[in-house]
Protein backbone atom coordinates (compact mmCIF):
# COMPACT_ATOMS: atom_id res chain seq x y z
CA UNK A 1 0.00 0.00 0.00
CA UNK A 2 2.90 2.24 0.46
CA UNK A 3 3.07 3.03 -3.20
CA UNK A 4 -0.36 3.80 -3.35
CA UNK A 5 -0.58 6.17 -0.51
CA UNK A 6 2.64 8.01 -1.65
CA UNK A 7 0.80 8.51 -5.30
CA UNK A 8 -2.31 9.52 -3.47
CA UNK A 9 -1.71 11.19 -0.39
CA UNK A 10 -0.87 14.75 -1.32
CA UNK A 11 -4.02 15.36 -3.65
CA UNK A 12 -6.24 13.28 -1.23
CA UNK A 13 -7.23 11.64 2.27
CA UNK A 14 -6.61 7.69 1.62
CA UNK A 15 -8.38 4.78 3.68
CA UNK A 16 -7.30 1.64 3.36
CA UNK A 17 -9.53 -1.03 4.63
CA UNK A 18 -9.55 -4.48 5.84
CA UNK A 19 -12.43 -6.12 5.04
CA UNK A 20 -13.49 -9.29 6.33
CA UNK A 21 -11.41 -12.17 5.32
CA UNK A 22 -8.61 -10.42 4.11
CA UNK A 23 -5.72 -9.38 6.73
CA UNK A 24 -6.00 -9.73 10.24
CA UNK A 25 -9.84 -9.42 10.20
CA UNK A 26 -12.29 -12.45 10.36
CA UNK A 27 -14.95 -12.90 7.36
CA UNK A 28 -17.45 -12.82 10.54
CA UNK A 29 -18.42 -11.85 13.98
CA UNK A 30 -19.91 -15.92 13.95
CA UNK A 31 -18.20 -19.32 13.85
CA UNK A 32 -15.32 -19.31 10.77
CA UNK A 33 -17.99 -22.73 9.96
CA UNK A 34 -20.60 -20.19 9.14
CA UNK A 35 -18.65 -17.79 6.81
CA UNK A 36 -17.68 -21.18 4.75
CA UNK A 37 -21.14 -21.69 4.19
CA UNK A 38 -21.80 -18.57 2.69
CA UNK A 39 -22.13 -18.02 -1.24
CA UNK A 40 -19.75 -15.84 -3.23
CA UNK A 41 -23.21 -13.14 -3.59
CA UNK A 42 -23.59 -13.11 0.24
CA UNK A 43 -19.84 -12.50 0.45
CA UNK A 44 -20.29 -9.87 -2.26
CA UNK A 45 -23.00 -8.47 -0.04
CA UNK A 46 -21.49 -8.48 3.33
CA UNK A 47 -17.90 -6.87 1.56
CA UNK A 48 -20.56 -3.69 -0.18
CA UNK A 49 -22.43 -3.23 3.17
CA UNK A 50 -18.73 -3.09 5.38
CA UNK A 51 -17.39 -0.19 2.19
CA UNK A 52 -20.96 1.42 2.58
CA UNK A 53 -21.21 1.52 6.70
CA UNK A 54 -17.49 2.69 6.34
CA UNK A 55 -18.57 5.80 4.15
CA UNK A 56 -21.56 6.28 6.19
CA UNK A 57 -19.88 6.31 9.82
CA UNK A 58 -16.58 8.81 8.52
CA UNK A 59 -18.95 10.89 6.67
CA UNK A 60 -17.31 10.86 3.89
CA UNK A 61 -19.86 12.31 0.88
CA UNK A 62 -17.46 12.35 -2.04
CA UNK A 63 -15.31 8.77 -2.67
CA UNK A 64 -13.22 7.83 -5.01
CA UNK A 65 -12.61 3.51 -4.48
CA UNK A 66 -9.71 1.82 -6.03
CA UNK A 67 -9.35 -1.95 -5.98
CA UNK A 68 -7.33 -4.46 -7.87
CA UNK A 69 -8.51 -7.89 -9.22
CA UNK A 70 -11.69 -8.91 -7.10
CA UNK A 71 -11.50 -5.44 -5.54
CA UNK A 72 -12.28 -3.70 -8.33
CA UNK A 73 -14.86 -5.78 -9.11
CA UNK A 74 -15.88 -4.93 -5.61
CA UNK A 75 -15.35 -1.06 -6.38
CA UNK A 76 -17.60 -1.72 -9.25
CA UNK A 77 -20.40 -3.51 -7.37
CA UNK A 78 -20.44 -1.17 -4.75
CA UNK A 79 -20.94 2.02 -6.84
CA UNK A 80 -23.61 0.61 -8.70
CA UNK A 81 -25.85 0.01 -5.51
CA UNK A 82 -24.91 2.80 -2.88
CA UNK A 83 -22.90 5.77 -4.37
């Protein structure tokens, strides 16, 4: 990320998020048994509603997302249903 945030940084505020899954965060608050059950739309789902409560709780009103590879796919979902 450090290549993005030095490319970024001095035009704009960057957040970088974990989202469930990926990092040190768990896909969810439940059993990791549960999260394997889920389907790659409720995953979808629950990955656009953590990027949209995000938004919501900083306030942020104008976004620009960047992703890579299934992130920008997420970017892409995302937009099309709450920005």
């Amino acid at each position: 990320m450090d290549a993005m945030t030095d490319r970024f940084s001095d035009s704009f505020t960057c957040h970088f998020l974990d989202l469930p899954g990926f990092g040190r965060s768990n896909i969810t608050h439940g059993k990791r048994s549960d999260a394997l059950k889920m389907s790659g739309a409720e995953i979808v789902d629950l990955y656009c509603q953590c990027l949209h409560n995000y938004v919501t709780v900083h306030g942020l009103s104008k976004v620009h997302i960047v992703g890579h590879s299934f992130g920008a796919f997420l970017c892409t979902v995302c937009t099309r249903r709450h920005i």
